[in-house]
C-alpha atoms as a PDB file:
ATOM      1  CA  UNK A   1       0.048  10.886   4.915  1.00  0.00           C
ATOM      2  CA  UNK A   2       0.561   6.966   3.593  1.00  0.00           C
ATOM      3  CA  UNK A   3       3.017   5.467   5.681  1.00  0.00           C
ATOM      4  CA  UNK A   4       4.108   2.946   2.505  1.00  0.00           C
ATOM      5  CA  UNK A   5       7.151   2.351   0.666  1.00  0.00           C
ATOM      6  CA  UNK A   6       8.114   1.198  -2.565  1.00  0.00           C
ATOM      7  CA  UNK A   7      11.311   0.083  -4.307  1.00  0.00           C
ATOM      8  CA  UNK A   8      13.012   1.124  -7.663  1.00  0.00           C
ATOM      9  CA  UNK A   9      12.320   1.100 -11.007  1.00  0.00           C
ATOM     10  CA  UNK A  10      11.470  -2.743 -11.112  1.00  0.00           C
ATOM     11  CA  UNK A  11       9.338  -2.586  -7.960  1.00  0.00           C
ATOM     12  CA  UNK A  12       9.130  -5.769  -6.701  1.00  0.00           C
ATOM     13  CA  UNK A  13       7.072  -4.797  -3.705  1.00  0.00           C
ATOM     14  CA  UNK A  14       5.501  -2.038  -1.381  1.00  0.00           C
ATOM     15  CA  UNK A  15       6.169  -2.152   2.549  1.00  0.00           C
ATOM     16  CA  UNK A  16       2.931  -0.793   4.657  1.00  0.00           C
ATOM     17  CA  UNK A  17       3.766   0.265   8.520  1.00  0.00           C
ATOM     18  CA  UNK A  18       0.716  -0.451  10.795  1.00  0.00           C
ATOM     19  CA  UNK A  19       0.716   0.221  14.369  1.00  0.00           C
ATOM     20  CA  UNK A  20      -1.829   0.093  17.393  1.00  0.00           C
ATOM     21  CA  UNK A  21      -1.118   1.005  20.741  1.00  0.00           C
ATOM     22  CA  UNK A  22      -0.547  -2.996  21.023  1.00  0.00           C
ATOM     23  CA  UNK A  23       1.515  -4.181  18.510  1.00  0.00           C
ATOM     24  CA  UNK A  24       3.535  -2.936  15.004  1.00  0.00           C
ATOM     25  CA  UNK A  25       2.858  -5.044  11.824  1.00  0.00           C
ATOM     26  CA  UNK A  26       4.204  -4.854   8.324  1.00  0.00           C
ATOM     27  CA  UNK A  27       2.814  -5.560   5.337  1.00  0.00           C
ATOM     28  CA  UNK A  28       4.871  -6.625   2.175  1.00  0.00           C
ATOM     29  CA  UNK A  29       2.765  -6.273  -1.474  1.00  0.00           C
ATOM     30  CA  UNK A  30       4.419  -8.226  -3.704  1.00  0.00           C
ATOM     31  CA  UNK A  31       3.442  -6.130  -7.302  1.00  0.00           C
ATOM     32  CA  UNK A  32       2.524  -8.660  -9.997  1.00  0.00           C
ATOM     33  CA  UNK A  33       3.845  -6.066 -12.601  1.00  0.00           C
ATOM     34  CA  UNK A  34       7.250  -7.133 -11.404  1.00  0.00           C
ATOM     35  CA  UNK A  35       6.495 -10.481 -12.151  1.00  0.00           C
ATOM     36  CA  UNK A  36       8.366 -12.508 -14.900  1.00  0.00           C
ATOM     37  CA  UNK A  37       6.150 -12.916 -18.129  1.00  0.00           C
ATOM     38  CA  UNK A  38       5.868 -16.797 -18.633  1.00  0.00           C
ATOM     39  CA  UNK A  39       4.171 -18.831 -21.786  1.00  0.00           C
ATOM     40  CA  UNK A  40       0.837 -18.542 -19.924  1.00  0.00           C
ATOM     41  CA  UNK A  41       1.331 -16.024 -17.013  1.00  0.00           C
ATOM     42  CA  UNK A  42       3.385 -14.348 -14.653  1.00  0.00           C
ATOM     43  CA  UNK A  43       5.460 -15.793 -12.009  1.00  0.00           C
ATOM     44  CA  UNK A  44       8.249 -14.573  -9.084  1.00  0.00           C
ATOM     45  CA  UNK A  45      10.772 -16.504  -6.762  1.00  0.00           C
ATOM     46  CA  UNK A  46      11.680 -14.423  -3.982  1.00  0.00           C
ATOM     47  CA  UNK A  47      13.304 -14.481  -0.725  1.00  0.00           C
ATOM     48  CA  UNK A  48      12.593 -11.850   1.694  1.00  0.00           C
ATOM     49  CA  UNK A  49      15.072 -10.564   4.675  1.00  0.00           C
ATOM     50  CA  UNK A  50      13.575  -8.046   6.832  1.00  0.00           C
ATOM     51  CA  UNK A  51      15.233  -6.445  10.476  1.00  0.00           C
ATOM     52  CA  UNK A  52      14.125  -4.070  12.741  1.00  0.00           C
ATOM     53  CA  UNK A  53      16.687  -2.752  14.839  1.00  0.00           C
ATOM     54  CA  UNK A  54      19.050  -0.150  16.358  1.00  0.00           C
ATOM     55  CA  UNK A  55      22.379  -0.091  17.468  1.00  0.00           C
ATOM     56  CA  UNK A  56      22.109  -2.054  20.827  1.00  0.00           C
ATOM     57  CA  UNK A  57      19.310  -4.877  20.084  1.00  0.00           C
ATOM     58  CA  UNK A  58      17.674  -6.439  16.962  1.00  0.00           C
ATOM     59  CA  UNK A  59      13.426  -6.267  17.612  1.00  0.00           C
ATOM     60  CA  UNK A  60      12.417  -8.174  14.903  1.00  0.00           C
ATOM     61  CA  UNK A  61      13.226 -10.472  12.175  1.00  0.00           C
ATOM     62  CA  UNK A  62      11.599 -12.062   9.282  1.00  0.00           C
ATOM     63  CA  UNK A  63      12.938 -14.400   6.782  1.00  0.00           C
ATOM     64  CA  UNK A  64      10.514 -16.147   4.015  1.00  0.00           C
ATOM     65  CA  UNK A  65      10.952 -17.342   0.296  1.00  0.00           C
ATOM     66  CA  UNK A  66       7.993 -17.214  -2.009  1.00  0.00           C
ATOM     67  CA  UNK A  67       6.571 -18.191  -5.158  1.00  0.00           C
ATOM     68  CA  UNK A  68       3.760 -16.026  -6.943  1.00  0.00           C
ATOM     69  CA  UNK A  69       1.730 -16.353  -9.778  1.00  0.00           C
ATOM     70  CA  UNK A  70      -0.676 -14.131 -11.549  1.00  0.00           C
ATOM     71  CA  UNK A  71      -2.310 -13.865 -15.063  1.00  0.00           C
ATOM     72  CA  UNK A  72      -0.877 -11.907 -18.114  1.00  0.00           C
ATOM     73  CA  UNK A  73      -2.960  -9.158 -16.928  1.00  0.00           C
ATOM     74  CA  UNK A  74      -1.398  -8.988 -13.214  1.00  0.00           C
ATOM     75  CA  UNK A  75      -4.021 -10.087 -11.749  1.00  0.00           C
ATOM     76  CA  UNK A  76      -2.710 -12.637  -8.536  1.00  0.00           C
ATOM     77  CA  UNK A  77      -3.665 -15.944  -8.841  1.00  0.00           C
ATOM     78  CA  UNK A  78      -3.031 -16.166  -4.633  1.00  0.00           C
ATOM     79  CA  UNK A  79      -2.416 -13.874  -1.732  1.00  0.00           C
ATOM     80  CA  UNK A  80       0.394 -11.770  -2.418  1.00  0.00           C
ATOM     81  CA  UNK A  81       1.043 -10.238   0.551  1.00  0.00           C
ATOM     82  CA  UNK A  82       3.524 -11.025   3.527  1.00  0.00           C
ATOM     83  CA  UNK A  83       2.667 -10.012   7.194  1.00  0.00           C
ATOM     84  CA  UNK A  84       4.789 -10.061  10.451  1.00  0.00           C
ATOM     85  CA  UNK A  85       3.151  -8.408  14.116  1.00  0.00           C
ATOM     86  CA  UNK A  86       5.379  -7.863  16.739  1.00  0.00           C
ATOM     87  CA  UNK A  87       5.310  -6.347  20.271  1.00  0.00           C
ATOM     88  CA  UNK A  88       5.253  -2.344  19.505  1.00  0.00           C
ATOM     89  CA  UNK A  89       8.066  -1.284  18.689  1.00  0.00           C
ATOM     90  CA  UNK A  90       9.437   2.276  19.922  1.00  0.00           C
ATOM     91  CA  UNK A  91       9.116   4.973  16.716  1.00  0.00           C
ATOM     92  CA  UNK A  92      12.667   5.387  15.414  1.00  0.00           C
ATOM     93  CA  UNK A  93      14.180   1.989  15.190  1.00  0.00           C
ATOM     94  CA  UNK A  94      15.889   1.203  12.060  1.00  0.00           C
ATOM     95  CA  UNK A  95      14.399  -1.333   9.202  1.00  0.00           C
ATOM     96  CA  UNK A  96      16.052  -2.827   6.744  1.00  0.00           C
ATOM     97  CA  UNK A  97      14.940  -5.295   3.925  1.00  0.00           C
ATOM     98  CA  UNK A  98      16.119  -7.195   1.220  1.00  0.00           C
ATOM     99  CA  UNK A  99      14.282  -8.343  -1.593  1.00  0.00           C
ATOM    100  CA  UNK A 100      16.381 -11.365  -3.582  1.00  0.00           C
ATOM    101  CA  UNK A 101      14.624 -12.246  -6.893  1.00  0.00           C
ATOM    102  CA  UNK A 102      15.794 -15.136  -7.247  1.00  0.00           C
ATOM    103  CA  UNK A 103      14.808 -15.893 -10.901  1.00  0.00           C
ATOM    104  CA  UNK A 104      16.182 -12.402 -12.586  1.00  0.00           C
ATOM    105  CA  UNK A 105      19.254 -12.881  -9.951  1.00  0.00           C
ATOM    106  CA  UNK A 106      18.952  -9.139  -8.232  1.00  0.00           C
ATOM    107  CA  UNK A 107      18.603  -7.940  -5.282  1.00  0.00           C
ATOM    108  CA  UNK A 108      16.631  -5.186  -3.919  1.00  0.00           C
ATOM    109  CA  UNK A 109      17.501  -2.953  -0.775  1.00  0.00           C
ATOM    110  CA  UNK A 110      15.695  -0.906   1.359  1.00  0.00           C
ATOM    111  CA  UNK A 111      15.952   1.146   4.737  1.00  0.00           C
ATOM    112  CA  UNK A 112      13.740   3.779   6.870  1.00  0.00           C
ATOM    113  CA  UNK A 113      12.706   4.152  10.223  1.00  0.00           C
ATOM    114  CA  UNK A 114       9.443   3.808  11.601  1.00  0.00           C
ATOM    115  CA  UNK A 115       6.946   6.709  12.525  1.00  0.00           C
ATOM    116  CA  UNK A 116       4.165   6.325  14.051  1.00  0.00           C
ATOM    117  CA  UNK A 117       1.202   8.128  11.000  1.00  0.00           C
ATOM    118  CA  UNK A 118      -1.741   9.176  11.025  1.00  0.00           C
ATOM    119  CA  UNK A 119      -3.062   6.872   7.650  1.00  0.00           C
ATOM    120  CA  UNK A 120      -1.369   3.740   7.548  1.00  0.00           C
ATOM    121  CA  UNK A 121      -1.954   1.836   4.649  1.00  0.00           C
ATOM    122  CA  UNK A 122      -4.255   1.259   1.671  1.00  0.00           C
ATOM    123  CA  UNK A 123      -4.743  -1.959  -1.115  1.00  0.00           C
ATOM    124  CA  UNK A 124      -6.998  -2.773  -4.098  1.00  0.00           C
ATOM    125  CA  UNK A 125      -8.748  -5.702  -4.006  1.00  0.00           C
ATOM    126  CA  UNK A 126      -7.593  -7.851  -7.700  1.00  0.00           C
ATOM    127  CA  UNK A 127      -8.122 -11.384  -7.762  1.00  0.00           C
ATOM    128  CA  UNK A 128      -6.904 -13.212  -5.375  1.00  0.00           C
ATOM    129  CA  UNK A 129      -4.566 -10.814  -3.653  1.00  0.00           C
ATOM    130  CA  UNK A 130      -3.821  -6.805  -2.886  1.00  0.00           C
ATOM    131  CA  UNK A 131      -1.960  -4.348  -5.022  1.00  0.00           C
ATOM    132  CA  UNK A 132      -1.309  -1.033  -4.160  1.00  0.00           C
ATOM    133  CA  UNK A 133      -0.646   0.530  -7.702  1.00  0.00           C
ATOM    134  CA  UNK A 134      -3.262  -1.184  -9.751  1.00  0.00           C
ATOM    135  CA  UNK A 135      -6.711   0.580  -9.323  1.00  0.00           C
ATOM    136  CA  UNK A 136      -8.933  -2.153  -8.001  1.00  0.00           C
ATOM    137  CA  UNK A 137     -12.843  -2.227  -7.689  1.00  0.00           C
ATOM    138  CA  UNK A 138     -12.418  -2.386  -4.141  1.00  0.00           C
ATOM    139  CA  UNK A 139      -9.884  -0.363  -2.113  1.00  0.00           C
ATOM    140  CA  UNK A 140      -9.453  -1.051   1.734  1.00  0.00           C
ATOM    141  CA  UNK A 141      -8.021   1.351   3.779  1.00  0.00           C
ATOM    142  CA  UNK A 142      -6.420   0.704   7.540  1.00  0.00           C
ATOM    143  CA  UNK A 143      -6.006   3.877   9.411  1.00  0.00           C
ATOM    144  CA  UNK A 144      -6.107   5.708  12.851  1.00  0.00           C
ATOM    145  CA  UNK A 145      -7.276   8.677  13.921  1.00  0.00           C
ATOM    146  CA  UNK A 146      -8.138  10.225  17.242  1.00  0.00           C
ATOM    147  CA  UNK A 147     -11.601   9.182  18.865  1.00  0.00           C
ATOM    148  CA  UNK A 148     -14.341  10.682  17.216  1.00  0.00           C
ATOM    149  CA  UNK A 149     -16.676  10.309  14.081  1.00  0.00           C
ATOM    150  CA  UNK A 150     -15.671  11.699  10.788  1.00  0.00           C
ATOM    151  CA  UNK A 151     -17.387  13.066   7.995  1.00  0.00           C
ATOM    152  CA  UNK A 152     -15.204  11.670   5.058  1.00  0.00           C
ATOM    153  CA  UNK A 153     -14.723  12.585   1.530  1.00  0.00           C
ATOM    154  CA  UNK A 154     -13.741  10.628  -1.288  1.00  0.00           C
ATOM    155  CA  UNK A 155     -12.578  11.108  -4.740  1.00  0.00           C
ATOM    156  CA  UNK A 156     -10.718   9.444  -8.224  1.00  0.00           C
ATOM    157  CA  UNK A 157      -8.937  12.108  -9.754  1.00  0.00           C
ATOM    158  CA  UNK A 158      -7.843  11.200 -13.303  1.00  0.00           C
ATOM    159  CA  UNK A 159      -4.532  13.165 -15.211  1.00  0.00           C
ATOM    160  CA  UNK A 160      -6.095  15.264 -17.565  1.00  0.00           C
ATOM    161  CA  UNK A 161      -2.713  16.735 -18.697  1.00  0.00           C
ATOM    162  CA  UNK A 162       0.832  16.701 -17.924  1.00  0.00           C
ATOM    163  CA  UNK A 163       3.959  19.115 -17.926  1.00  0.00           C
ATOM    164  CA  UNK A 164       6.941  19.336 -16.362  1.00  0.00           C
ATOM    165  CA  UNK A 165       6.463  19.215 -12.462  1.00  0.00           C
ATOM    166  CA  UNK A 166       2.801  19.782 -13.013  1.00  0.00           C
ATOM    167  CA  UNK A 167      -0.145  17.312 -13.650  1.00  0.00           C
ATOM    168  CA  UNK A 168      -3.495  18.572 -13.447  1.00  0.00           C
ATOM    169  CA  UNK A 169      -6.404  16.135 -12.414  1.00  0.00           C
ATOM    170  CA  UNK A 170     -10.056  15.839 -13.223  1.00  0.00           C
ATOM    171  CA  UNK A 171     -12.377  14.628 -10.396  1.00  0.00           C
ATOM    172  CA  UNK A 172     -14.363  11.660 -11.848  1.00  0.00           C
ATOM    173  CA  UNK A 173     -15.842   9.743  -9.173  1.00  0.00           C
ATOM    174  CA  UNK A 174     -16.629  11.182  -5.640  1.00  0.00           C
ATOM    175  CA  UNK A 175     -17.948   9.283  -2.369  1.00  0.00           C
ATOM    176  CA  UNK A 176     -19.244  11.015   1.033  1.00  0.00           C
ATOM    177  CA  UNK A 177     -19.307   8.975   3.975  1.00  0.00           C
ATOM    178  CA  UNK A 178     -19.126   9.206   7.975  1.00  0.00           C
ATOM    179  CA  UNK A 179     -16.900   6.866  10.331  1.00  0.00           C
ATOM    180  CA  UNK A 180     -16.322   6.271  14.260  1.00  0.00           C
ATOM    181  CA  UNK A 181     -12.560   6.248  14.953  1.00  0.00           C
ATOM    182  CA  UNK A 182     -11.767   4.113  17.668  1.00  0.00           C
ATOM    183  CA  UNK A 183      -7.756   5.460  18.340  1.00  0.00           C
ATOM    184  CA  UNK A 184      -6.710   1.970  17.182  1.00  0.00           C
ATOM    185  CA  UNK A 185      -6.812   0.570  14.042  1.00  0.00           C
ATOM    186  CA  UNK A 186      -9.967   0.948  11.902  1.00  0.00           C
ATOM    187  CA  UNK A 187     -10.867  -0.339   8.379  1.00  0.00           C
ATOM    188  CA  UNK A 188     -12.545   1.739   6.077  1.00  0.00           C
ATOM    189  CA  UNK A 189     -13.764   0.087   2.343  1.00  0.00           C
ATOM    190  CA  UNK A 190     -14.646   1.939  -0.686  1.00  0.00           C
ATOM    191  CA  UNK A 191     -15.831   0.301  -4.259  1.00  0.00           C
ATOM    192  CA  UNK A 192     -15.129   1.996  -7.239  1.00  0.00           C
ATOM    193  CA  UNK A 193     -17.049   1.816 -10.940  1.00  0.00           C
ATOM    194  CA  UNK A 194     -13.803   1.421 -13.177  1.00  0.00           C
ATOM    195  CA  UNK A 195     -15.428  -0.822 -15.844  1.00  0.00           C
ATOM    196  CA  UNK A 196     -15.620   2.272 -17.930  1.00  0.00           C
ATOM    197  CA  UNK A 197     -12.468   3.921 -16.719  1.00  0.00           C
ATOM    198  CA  UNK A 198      -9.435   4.066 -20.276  1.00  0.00           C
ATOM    199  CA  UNK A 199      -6.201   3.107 -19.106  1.00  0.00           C
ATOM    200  CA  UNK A 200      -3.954   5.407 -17.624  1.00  0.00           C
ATOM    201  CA  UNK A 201      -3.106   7.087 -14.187  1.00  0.00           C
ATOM    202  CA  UNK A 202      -5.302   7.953 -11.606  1.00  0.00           C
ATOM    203  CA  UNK A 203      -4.853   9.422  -8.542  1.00  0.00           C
ATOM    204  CA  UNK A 204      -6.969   8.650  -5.098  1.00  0.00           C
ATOM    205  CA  UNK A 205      -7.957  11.623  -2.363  1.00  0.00           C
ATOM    206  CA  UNK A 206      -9.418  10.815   0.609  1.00  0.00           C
ATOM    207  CA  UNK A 207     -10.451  12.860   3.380  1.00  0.00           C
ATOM    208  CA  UNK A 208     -11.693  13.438   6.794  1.00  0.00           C
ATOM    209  CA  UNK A 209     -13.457  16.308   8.422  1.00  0.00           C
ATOM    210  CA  UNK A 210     -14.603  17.891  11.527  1.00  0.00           C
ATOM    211  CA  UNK A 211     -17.007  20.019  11.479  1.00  0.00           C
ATOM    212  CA  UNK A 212     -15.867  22.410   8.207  1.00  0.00           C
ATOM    213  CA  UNK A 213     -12.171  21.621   9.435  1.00  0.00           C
ATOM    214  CA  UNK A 214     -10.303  18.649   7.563  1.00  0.00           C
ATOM    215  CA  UNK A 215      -8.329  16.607  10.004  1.00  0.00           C
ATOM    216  CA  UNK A 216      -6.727  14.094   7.565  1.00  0.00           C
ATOM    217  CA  UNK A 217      -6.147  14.027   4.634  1.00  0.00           C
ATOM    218  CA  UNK A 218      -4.324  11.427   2.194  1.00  0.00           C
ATOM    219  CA  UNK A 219      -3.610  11.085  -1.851  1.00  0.00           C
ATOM    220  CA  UNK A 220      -2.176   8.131  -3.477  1.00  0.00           C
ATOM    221  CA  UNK A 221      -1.559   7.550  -7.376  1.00  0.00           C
ATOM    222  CA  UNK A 222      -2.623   4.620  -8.896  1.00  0.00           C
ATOM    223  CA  UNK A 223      -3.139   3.513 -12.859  1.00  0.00           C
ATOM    224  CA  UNK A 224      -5.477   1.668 -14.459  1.00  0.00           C
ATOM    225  CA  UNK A 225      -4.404  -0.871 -17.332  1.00  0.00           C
END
């Protein structure tokens, strides 16, 4: 279960929920596909409002405005991602955010409430920054599970064909590996071999097991250009 959300059809950005028993962060991936095509690469003026609160008190606030660049190919040319911490906040308080582009002169709006999951976020490594629909070489995972090690699985599925409401996938790559889950936050870093991969969409399956029972298990689409 990915604890992430994206906005319409123009995407400007993903939001990524992570929480320890400390402290509740968000994470804000600003998508260089989004990003206005320019003479020699891609760039995006933004301004970013985000609350957190419910009907008696306001918990957190973050206001920022950005510029981004990246090449032709998406690929950032700097960090592209926006992080705030605060206290932990309680599970059910209300977030909203708005997303102003301020060079196609739109805005983008967003709600939800937080919940605490069990997998909290995941990014490709490209360039200089994150993406989290782009398949990247190197894919980072933040996560928590209860104390314990893991015996994990790992796969890239890509869509061998595609009908109405169903896609079938074809496993191409698989990884097996074990991990120590602490209860807070742990990191968790897989490469992939994508030199040879055609464009198109792929789709990511990771999973953790107990003994022969699986405990988590997560699957996130990504696509390859």
């Amino acid at each position: 279960m990915l604890l992430s959300t994206t906005f319409g059809q123009n995407n400007p950005c993903s939001l990524q929920w992570i929480y320890s028993p400390e402290a509740t962060e968000v994470w804000i991936v600003f998508e260089p596909g989004a990003f206005i095509q320019g003479p020699t690469g891609c760039y995006a003026h933004y301004e970013v409002e985000l609350i957190v609160r419910d009907s008696v008190q306001v918990y957190g606030r973050l206001l920022r405005r950005l510029t981004l660049l990246s090449t032709s190919e998406e690929v950032p040319l700097q960090p592209n991602i926006l992080q705030a911490r605060w206290p932990k906040l309680p599970v059910g308080v209300k977030w909203e955010v708005v997303i102003w582009d301020l060079e196609q002169r739109q805005a983008h709006f967003r709600q939800g409430h937080l919940s605490a999951q069990a997998w909290q976020a995941n990014f490709f490594r490209v360039g200089a920054g994150y993406t989290t629909d782009q398949l990247g070489a190197e894919q980072l995972w933040l996560y928590r599970a209860a104390p314990g090690i893991y015996l994990g699985q790992a796969a890239l599925y890509q869509a061998e064909s595609s009908l109405p409401e169903l896609t079938r996938y074809l496993s191409l790559q698989e990884k097996r590996f074990s991990v120590r889950a602490t209860a807070g936050i742990d990191t968790l870093r897989l490469l992939w071999q994508q030199e040879d991969l055609p464009p198109g969409r792929y789709l990511i399956g990771l999973y953790l097991y107990q003994g022969e029972e699986p405990r988590y298990q997560a699957f996130y689409p990504v696509r390859r250009r």
